[in-house]
Protein backbone atom coordinates (compact mmCIF):
# COMPACT_ATOMS: atom_id res chain seq x y z
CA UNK A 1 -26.87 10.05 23.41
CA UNK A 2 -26.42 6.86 22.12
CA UNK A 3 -23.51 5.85 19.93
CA UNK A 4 -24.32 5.66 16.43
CA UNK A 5 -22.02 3.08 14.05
CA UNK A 6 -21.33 4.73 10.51
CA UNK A 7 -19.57 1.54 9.12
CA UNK A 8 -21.17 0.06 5.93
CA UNK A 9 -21.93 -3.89 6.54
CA UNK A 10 -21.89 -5.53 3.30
CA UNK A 11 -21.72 -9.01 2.63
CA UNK A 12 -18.50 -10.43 1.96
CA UNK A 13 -18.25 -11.18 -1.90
CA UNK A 14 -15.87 -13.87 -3.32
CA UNK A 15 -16.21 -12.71 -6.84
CA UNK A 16 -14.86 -9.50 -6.40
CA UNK A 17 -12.65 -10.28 -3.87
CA UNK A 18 -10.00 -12.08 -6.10
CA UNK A 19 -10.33 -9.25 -8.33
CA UNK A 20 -9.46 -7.07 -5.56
CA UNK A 21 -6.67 -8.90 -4.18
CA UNK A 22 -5.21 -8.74 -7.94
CA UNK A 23 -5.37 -4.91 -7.86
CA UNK A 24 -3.23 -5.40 -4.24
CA UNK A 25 -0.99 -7.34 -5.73
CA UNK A 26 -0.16 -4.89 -8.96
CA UNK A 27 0.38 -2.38 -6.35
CA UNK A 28 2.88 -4.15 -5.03
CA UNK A 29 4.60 -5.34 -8.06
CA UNK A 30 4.70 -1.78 -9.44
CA UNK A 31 6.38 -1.05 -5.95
CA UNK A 32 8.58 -3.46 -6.23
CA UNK A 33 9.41 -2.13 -9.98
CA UNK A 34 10.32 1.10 -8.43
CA UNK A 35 12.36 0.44 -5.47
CA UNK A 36 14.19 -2.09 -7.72
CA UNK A 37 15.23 1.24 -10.08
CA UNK A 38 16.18 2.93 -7.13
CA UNK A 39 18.05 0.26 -5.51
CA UNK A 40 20.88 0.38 -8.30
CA UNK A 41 20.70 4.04 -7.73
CA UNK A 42 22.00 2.85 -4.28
CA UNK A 43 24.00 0.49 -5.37
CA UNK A 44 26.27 2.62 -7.38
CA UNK A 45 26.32 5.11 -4.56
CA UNK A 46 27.64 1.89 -2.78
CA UNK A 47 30.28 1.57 -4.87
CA UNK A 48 31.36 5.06 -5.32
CA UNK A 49 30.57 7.75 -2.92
CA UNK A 50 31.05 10.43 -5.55
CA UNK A 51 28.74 13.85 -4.65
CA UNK A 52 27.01 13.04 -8.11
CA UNK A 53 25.64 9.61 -7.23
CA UNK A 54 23.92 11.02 -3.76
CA UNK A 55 22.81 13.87 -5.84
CA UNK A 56 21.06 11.08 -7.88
CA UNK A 57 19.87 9.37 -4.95
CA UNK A 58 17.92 12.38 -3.08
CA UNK A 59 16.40 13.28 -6.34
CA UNK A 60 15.14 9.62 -7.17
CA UNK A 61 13.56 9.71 -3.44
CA UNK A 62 12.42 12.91 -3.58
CA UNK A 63 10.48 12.22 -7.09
CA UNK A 64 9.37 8.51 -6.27
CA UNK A 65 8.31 9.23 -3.01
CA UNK A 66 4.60 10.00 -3.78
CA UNK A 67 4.50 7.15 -5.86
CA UNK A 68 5.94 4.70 -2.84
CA UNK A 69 3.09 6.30 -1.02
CA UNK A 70 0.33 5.81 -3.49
CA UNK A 71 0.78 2.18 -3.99
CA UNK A 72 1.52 1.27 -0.42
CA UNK A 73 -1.50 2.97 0.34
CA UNK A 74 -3.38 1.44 -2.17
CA UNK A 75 -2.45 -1.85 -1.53
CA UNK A 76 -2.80 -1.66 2.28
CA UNK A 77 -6.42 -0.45 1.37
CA UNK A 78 -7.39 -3.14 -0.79
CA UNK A 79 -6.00 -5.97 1.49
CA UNK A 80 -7.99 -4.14 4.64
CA UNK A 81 -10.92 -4.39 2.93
CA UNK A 82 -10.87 -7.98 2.10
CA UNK A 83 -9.62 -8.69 5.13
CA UNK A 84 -12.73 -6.98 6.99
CA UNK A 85 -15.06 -8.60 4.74
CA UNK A 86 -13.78 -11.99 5.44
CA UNK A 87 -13.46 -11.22 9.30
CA UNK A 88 -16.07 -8.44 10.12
CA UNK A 89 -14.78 -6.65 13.30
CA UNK A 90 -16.92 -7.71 16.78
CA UNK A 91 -19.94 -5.49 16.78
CA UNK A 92 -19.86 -2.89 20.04
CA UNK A 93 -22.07 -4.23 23.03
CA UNK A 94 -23.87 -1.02 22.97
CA UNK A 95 -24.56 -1.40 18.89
CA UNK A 96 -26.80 -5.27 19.36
């Protein structure tokens, strides 16, 4: 049976793609936002390694986490699009 490609080839489009890359980069920023908030979290737990501040800590992580996740994800999707678009991968020998 022969080996059937799913992909979607579309051509690459400049206009949207520094729209795109825009979206990336507010992903990022809000991640950078976040793990900014919890870094004095960590910080303070630094400076005093009171059973209160590590309680503070896990509960920051535990709450954040999904939103570290979200915008890593969405970034990383966003800039692996645009990167495929600019740079298609090679095309299968069996699939020309």
């Amino acid at each position: 049976m022969e080996k059937v490609s799913t992909a979607v080839k579309k051509p690459l489009d400049l206009s949207d793609t520094l729209y795109e890359l825009r979206k990336a980069k507010g992903s990022l920023l809000a991640l950078c936002d976040e793990l900014d908030e919890f870094g004095s979290l960590v910080c303070r737990f630094d400076d005093d390694h009171s059973h209160d501040n590590a309680v503070w800590i896990a509960l920051e992580a535990s709450r954040d986490f999904d939103t570290w996740k979200c915008l890593i994800f969405c970034a990383r999707d966003i800039i692996t699009d645009q990167i495929t678009a600019i740079d298609p991968p090679e095309a299968d020998e069996g699939e020309k």
